[in-house]
C-alpha atoms as a PDB file:
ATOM      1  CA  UNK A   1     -14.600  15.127 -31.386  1.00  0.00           C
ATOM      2  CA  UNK A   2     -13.169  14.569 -28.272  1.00  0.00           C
ATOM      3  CA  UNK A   3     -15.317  14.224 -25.451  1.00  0.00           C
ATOM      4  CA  UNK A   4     -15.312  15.662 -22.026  1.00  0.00           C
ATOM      5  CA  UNK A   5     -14.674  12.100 -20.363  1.00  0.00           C
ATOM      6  CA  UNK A   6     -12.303  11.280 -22.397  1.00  0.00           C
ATOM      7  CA  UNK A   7     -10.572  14.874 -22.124  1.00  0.00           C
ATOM      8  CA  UNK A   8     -10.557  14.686 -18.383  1.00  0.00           C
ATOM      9  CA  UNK A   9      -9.181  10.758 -18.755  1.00  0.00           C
ATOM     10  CA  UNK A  10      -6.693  11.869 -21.216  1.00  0.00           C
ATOM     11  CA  UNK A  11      -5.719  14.579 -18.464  1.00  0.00           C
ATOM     12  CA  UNK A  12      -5.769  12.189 -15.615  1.00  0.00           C
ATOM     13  CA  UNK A  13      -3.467   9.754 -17.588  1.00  0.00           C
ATOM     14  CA  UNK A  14      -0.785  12.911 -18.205  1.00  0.00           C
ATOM     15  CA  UNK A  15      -0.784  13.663 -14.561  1.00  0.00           C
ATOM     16  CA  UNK A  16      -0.146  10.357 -13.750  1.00  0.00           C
ATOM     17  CA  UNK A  17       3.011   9.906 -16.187  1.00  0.00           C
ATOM     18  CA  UNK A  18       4.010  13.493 -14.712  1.00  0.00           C
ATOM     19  CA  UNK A  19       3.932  11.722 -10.996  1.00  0.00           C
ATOM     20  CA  UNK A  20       5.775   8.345 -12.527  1.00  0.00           C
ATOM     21  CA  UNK A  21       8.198  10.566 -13.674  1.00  0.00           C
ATOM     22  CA  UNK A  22       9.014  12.478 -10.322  1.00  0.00           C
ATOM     23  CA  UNK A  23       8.989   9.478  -9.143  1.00  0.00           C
ATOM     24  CA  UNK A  24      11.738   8.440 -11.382  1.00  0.00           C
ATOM     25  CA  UNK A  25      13.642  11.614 -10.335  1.00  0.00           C
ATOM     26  CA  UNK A  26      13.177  10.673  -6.946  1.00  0.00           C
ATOM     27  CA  UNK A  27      14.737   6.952  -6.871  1.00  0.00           C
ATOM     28  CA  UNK A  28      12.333   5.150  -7.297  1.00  0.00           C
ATOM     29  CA  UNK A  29      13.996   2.120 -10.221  1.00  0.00           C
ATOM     30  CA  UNK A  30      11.683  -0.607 -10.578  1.00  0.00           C
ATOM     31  CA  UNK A  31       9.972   0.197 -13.484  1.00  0.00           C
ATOM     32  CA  UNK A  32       7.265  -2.727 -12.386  1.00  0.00           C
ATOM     33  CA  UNK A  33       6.390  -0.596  -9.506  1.00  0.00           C
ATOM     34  CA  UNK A  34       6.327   2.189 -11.635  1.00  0.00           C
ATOM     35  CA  UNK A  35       3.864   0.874 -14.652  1.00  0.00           C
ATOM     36  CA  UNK A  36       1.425  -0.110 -11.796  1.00  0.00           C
ATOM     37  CA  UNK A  37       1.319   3.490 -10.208  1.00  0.00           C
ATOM     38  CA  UNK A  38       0.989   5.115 -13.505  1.00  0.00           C
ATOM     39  CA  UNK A  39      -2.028   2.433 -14.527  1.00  0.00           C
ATOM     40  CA  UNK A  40      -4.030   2.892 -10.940  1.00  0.00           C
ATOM     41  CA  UNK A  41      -5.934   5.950 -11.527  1.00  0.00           C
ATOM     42  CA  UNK A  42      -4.703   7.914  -7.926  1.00  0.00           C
ATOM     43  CA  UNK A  43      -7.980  10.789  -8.614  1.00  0.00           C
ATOM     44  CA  UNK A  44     -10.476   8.008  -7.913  1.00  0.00           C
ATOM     45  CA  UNK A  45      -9.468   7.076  -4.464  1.00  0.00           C
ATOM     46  CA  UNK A  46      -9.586  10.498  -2.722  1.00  0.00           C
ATOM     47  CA  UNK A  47     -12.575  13.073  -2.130  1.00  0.00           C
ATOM     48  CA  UNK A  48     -13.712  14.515  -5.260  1.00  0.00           C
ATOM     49  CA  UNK A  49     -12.686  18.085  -3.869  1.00  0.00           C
ATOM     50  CA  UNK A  50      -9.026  16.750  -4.053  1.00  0.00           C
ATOM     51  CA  UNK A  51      -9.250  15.091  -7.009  1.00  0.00           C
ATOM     52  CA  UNK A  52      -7.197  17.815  -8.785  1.00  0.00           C
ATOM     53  CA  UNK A  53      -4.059  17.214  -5.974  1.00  0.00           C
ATOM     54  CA  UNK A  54      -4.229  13.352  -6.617  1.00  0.00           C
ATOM     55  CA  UNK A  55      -1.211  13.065  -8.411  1.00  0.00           C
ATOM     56  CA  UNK A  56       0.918  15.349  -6.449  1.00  0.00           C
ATOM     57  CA  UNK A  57       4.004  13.496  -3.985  1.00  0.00           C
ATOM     58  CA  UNK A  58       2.062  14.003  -0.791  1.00  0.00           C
ATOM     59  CA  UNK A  59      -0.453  12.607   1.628  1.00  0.00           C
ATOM     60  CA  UNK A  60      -4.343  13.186   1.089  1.00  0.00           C
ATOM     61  CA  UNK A  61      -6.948  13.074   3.924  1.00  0.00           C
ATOM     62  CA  UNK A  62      -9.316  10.622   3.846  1.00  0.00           C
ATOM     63  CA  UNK A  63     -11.819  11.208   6.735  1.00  0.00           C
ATOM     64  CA  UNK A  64     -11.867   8.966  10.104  1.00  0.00           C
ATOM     65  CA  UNK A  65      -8.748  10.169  10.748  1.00  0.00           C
ATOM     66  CA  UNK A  66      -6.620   8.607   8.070  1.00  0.00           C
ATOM     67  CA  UNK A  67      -5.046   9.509   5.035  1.00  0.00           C
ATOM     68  CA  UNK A  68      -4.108   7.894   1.498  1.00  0.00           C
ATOM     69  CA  UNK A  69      -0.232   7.602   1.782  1.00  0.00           C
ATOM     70  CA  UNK A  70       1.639  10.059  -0.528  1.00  0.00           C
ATOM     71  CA  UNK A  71       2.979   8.390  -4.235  1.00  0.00           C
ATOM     72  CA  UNK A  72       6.562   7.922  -3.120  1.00  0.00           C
ATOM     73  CA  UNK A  73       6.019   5.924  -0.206  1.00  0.00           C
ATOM     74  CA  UNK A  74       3.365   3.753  -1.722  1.00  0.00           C
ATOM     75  CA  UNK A  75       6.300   3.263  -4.491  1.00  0.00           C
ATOM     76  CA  UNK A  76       9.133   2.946  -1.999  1.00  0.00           C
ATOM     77  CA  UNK A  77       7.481   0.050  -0.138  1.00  0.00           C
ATOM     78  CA  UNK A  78       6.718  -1.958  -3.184  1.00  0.00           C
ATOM     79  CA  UNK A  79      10.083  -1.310  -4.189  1.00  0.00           C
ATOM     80  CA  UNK A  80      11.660  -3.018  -0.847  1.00  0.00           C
ATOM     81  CA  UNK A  81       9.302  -5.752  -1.683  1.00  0.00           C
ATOM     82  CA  UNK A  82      10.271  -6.655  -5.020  1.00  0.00           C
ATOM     83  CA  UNK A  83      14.093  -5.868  -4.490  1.00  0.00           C
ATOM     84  CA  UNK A  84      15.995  -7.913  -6.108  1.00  0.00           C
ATOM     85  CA  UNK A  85      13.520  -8.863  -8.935  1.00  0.00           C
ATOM     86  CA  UNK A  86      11.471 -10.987  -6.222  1.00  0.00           C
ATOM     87  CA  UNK A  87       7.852 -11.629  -6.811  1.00  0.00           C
ATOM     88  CA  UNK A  88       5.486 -10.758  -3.630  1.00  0.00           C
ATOM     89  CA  UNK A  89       3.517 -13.600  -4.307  1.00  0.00           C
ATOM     90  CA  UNK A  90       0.455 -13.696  -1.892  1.00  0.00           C
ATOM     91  CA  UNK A  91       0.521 -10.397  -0.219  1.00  0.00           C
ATOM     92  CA  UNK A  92      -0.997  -9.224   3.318  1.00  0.00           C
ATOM     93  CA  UNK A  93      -1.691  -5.080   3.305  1.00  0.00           C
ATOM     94  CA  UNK A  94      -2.414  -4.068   6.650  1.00  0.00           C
ATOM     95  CA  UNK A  95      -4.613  -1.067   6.431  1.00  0.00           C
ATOM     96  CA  UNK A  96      -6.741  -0.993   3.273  1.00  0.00           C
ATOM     97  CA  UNK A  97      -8.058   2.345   3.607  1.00  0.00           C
ATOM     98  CA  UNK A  98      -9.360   3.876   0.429  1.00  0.00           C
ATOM     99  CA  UNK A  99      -7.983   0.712  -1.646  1.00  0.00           C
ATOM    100  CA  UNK A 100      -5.211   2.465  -3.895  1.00  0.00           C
ATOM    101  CA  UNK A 101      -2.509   0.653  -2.415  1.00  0.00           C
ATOM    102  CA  UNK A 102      -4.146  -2.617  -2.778  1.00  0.00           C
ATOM    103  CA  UNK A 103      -5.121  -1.574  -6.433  1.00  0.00           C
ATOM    104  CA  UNK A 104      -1.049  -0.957  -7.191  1.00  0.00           C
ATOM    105  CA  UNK A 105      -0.293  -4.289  -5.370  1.00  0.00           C
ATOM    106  CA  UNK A 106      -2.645  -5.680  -7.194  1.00  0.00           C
ATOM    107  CA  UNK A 107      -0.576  -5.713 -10.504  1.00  0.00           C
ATOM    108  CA  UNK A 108       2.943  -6.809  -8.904  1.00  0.00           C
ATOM    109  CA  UNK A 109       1.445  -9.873  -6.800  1.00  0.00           C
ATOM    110  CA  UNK A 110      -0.640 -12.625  -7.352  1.00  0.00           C
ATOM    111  CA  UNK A 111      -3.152 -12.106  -4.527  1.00  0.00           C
ATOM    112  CA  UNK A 112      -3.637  -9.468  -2.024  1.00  0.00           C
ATOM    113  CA  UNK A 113      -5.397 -10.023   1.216  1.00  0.00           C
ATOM    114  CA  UNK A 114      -6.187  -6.369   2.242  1.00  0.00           C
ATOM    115  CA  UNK A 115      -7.615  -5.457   5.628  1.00  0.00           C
ATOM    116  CA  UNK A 116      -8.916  -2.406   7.142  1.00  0.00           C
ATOM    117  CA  UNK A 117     -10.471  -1.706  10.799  1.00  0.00           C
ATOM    118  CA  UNK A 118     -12.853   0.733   9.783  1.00  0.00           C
ATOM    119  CA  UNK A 119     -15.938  -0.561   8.386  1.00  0.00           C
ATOM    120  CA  UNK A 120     -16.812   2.776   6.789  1.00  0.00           C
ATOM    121  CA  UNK A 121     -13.592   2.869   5.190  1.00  0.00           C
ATOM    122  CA  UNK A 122     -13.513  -0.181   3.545  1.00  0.00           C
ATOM    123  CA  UNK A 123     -17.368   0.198   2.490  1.00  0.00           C
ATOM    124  CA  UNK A 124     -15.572   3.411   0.504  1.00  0.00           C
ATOM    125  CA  UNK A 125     -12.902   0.968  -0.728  1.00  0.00           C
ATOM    126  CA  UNK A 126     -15.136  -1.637  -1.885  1.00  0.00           C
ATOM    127  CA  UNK A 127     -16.568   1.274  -4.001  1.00  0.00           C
ATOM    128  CA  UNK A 128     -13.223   2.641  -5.277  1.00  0.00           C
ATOM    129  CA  UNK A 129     -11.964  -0.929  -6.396  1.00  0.00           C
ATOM    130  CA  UNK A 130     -15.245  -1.852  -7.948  1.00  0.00           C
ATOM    131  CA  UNK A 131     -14.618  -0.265 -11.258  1.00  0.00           C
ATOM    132  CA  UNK A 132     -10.906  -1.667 -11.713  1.00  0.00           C
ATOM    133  CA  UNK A 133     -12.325  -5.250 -11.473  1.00  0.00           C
ATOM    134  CA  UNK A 134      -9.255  -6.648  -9.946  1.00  0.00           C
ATOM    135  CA  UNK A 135      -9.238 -10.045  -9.854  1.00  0.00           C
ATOM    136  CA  UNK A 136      -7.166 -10.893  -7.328  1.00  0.00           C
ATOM    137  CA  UNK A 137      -7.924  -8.481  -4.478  1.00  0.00           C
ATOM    138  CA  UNK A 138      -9.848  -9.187  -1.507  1.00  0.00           C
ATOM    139  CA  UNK A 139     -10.660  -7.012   1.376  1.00  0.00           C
ATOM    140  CA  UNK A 140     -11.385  -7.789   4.683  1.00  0.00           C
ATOM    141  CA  UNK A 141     -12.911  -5.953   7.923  1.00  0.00           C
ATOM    142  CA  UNK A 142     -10.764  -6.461  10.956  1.00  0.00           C
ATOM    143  CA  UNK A 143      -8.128  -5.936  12.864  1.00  0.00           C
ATOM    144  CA  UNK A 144      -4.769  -6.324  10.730  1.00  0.00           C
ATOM    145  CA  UNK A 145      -2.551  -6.511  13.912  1.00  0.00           C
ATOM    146  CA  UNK A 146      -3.536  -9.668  13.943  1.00  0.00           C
ATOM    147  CA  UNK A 147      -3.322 -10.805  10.003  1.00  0.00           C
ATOM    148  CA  UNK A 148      -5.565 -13.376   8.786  1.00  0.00           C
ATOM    149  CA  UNK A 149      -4.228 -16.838   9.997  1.00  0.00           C
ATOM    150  CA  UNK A 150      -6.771 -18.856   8.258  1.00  0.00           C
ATOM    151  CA  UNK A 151      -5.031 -17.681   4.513  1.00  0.00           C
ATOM    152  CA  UNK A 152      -1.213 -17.265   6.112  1.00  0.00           C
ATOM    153  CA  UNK A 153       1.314 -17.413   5.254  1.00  0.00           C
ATOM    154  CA  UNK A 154       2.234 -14.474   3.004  1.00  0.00           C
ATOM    155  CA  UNK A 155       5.009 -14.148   1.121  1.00  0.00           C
ATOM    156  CA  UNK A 156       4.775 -10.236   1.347  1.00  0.00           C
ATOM    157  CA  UNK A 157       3.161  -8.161   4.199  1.00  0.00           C
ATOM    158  CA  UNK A 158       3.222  -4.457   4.234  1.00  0.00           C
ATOM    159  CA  UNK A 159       1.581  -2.408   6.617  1.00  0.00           C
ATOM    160  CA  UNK A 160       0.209   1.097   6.169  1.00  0.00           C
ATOM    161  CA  UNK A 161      -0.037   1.905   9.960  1.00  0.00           C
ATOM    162  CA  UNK A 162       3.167   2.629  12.312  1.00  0.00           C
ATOM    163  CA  UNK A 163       3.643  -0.127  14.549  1.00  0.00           C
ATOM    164  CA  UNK A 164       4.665   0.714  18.622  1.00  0.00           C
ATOM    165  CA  UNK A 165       6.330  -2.850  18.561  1.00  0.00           C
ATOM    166  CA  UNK A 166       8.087  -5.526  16.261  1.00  0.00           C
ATOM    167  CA  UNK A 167       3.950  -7.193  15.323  1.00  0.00           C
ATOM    168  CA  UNK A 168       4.992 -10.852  15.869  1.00  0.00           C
ATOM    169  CA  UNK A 169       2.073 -11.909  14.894  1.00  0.00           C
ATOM    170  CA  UNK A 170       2.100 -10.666  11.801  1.00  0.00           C
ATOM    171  CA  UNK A 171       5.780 -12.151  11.563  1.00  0.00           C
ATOM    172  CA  UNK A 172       4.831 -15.708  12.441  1.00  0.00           C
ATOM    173  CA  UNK A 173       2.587 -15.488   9.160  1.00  0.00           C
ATOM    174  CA  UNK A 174       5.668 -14.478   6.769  1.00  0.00           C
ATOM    175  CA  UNK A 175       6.385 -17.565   5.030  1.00  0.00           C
ATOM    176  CA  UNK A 176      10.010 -18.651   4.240  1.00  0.00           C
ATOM    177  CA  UNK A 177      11.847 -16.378   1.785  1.00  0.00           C
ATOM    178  CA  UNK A 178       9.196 -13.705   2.827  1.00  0.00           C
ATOM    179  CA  UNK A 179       9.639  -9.843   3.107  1.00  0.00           C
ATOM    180  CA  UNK A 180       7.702  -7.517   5.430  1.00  0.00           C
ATOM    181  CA  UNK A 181       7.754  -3.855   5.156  1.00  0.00           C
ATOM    182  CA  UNK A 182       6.213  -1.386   7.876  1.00  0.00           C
ATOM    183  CA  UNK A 183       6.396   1.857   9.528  1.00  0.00           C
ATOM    184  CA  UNK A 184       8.438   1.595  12.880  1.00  0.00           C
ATOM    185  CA  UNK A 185       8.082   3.532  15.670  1.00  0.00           C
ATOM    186  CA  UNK A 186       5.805   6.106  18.240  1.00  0.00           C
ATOM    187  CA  UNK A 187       5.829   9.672  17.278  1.00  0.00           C
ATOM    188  CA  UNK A 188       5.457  10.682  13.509  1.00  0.00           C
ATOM    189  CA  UNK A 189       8.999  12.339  13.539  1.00  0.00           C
ATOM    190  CA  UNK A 190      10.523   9.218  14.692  1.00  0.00           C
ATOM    191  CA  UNK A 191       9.594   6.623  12.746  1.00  0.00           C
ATOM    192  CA  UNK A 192      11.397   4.492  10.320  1.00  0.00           C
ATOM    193  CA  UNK A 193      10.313   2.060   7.673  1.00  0.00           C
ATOM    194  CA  UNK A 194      11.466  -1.587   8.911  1.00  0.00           C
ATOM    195  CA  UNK A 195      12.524  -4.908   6.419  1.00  0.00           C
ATOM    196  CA  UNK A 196      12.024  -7.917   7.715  1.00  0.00           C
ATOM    197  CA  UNK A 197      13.229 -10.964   5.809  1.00  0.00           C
ATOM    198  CA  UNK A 198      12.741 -14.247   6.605  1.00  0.00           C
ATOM    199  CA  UNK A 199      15.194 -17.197   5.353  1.00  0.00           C
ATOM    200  CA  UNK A 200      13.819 -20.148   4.119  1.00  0.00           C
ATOM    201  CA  UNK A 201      15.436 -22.182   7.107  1.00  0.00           C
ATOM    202  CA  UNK A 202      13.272 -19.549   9.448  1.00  0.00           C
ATOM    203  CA  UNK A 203      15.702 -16.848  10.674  1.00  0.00           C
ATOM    204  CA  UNK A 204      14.351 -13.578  10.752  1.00  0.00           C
ATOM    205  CA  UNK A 205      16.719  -9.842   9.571  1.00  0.00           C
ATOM    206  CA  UNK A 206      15.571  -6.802  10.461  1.00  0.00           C
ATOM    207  CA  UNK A 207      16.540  -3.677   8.161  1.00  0.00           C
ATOM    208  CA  UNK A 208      15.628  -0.258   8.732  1.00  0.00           C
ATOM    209  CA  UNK A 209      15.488   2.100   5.726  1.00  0.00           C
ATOM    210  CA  UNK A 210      13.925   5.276   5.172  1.00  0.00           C
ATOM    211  CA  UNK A 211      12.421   8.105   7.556  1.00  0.00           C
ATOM    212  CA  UNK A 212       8.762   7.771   7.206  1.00  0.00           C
ATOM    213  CA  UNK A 213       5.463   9.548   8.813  1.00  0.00           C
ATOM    214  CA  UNK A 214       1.998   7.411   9.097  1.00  0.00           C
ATOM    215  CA  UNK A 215      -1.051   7.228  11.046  1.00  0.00           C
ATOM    216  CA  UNK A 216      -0.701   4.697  14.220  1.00  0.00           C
ATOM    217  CA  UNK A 217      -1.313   1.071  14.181  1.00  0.00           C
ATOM    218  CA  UNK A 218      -4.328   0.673  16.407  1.00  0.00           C
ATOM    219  CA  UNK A 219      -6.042  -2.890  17.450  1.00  0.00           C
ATOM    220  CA  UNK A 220      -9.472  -3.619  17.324  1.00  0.00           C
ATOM    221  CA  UNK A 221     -12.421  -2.428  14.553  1.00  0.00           C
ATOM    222  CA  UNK A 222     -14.525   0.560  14.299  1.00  0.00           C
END
């Protein structure tokens, strides 16, 4: 007899393959970036009164005036990260929110340093993660302009917050052969999402990619 947890599990694992899938459709190749979306279970990071929309390709509303980014950009940004069959390695994520992002990072690098200015926010992302028991995810409350310089560098940043300005201090923490990846620019019809490499003799290229829409990048903690 089949349970109703495992019923509803069984469900939440079809919707998931249904999302990888679009996904596919979509462009996104890495199939690393792909396994870890369709093992993070999407439904457990958003209100339970969205829980039946977690798997479609858009953005969710979180409360406090943020939002859990939509599948293909979560996807798309690990993609540019990994390019090229790189590992990220230790891996900054600017803007924790509700912890899925960190939960999909979780299972292409081999730490991730997440951080998230809203204390209330990451209290609800300390619950999310709990169940997953990832190892290798820590989360921090603080302001991510500003990294964490103590555990710098990273060899992958990404940042889930559109910055005004190129965030040099978030730049000065990429280590050699590191990638960053962030939302560029002021209003949400204008921005871009921005590469920025850095060679392992120190010189930095900037890419810009895709047109993108996220929530500012604002300084300081609530």
């Amino acid at each position: 007899m089949v349970t109703g947890h495992q019923a509803s599990s069984q469900a939440s694992a079809r919707a998931r393959a249904r999302m990888v899938e679009r996904l596919r459709a979509d462009g996104i190749r890495d199939e690393r970036v792909l396994a870890a979306l369709n093992t993070v279970p999407r439904h457990a990071f958003v209100e339970e009164a969205l829980a039946s929309r977690a798997y479609e390709d858009t953005a969710l509303p979180l409360g406090f005036q943020q939002t859990i980014s939509q599948p293909y950009v979560v996807a798309r940004m690990a993609e540019v990260l990994s390019a090229g069959g790189r590992k990220l390695g230790k891996t900054l994520e600017v803007g924790a929110g509700c912890g899925y992002q960190a939960a999909v990072l979780s299972y292409l690098a081999t730490d991730v340093y997440a951080v998230e200015r809203i204390g209330k926010l990451l209290d609800k992302a300390r619950a999310n993660l709990r169940p997953l028991r990832l190892p290798n995810v820590r989360l921090k409350h603080g302001d991510g302009s500003l990294g964490i310089p103590e555990v710098a560098p990273f060899d992958s940043i990404i940042l889930a917050a559109a910055a005004t300005t190129t965030p040099r201090s978030l730049v000065d923490q990429l280590a050699p052969g590191g990638r960053m990846v962030f939302p560029f620019g002021q209003a949400s019809s204008d921005q871009v999402m921005v590469m920025i490499e850095r060679s392992m003799t120190g010189s930095f290229k900037e890419t810009r990619l895709d047109p993108v829409r996220f929530v500012p990048l604002l300084p300081g903690t609530e």
